[in-house]
C-alpha atoms as a PDB file:
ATOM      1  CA  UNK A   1     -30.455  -9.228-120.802  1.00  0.00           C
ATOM      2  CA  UNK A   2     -27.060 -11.210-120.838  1.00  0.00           C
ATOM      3  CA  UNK A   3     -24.012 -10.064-118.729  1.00  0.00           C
ATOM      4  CA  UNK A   4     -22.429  -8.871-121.869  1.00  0.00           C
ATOM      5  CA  UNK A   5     -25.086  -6.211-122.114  1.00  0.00           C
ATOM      6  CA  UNK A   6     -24.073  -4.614-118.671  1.00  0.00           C
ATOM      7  CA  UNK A   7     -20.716  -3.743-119.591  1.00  0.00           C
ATOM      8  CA  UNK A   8     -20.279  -0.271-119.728  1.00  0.00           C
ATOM      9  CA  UNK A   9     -16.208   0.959-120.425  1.00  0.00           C
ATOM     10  CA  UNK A  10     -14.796   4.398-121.097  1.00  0.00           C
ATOM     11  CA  UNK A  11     -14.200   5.748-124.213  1.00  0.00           C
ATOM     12  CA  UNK A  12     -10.449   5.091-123.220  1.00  0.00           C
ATOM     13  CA  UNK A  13     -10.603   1.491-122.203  1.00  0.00           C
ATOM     14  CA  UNK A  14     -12.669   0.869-125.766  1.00  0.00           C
ATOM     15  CA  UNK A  15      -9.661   2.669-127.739  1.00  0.00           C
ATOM     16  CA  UNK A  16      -7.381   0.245-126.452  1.00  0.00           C
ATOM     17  CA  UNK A  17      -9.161  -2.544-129.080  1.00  0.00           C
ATOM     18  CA  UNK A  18     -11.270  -0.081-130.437  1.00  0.00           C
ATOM     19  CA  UNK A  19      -9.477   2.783-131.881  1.00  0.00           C
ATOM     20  CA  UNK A  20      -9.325   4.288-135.337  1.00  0.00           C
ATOM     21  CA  UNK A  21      -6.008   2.459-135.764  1.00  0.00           C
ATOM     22  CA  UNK A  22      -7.787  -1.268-134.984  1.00  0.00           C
ATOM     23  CA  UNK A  23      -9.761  -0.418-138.448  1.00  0.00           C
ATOM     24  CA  UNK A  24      -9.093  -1.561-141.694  1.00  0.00           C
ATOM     25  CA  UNK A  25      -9.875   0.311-145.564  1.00  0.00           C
ATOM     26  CA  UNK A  26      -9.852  -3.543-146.734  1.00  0.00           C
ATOM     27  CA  UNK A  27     -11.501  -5.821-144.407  1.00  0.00           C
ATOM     28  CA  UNK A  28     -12.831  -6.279-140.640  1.00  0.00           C
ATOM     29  CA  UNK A  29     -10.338  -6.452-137.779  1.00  0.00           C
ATOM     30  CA  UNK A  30     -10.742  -8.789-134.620  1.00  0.00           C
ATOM     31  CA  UNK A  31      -8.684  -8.175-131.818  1.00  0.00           C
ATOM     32  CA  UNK A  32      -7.805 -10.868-129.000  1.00  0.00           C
ATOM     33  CA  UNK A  33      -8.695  -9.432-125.604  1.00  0.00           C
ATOM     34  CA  UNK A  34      -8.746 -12.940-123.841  1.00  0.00           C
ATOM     35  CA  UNK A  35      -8.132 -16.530-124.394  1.00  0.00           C
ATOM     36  CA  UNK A  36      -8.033 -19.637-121.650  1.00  0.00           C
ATOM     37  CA  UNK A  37      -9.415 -23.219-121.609  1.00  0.00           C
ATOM     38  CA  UNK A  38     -13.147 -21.956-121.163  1.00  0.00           C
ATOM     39  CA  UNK A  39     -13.944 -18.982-123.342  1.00  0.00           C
ATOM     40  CA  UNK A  40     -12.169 -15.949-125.302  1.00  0.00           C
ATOM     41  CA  UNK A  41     -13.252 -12.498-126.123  1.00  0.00           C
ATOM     42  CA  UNK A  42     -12.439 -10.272-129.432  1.00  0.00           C
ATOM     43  CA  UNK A  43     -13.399  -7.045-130.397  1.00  0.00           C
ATOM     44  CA  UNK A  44     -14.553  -6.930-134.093  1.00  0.00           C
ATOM     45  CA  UNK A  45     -14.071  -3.588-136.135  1.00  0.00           C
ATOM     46  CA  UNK A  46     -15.939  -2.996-138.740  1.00  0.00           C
ATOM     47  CA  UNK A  47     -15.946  -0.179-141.248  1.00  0.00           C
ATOM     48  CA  UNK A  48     -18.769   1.158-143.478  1.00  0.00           C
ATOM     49  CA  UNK A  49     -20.045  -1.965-145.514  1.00  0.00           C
ATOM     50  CA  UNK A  50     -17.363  -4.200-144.373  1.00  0.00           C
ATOM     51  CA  UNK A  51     -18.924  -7.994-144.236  1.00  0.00           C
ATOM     52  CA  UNK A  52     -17.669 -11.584-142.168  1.00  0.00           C
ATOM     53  CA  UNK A  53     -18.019 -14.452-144.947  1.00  0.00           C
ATOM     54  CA  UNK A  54     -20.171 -16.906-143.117  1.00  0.00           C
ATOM     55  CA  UNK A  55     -19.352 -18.880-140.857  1.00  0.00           C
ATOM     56  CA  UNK A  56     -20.146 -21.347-137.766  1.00  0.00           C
ATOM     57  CA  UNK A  57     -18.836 -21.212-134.680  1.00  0.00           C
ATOM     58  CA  UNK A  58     -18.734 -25.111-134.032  1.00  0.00           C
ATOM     59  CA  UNK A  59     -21.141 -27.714-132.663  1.00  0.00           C
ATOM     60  CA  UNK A  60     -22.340 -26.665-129.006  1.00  0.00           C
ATOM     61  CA  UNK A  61     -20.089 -22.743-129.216  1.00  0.00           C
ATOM     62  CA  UNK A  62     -22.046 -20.028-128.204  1.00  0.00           C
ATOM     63  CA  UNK A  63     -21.350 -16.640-129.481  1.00  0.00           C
ATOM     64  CA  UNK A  64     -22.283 -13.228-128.354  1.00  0.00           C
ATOM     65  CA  UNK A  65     -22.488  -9.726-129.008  1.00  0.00           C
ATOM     66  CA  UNK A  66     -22.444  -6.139-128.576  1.00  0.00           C
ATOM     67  CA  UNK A  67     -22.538  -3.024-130.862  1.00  0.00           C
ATOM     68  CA  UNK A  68     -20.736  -0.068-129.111  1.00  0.00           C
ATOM     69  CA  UNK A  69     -21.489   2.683-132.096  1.00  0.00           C
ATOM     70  CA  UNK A  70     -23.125   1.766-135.483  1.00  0.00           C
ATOM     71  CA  UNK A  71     -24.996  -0.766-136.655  1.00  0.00           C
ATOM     72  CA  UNK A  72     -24.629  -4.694-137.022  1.00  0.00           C
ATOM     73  CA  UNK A  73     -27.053  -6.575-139.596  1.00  0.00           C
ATOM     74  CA  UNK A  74     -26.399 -10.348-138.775  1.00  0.00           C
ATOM     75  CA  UNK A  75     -27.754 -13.372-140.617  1.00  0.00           C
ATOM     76  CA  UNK A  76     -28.515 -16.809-138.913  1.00  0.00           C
ATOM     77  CA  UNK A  77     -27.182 -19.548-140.737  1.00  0.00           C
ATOM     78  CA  UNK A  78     -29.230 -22.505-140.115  1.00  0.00           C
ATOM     79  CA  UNK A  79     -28.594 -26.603-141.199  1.00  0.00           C
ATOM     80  CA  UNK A  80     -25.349 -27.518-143.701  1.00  0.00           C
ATOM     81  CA  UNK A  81     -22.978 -26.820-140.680  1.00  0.00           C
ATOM     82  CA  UNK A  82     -24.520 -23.633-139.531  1.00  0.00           C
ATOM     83  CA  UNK A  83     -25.347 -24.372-136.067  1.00  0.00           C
END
């Protein structure tokens, strides 16, 4: 289990990135909680059958997760840039 995993917030300290008024009727949202030298974190808001075009994070980025309600479906791209 990563760290990312343990974090448990309020309902209340989610709404701040996390509330109905983060979502869009067109596309997904991401929200910049932080951002320094090492590492940044966003909250991405999805609605019903919203989709990210694919993408790669760069050579030697990791990238993690966590669903706080719903469901994520999430494709690996592998070779031709994907790393």
């Amino acid at each position: 289990e990563d760290a990312l995993q343990r974090v448990v917030l309020t309902e209340e300290e989610w709404s701040m990135y996390c509330s109905p008024a983060h979502f869009s009727e067109f596309k997904y949202t991401r929200n910049l909680v932080h951002l320094d030298d090492c590492f940044s974190v966003m909250v991405l808001c999805w609605g019903p059958g919203q989709k990210t075009p694919a993408h790669s994070h760069g050579m030697g980025r990791q990238s993690w997760f966590k669903v706080v309600r719903g469901e994520l479906e999430l494709d690996t791209l592998c070779g031709a840039g994907g790393e």
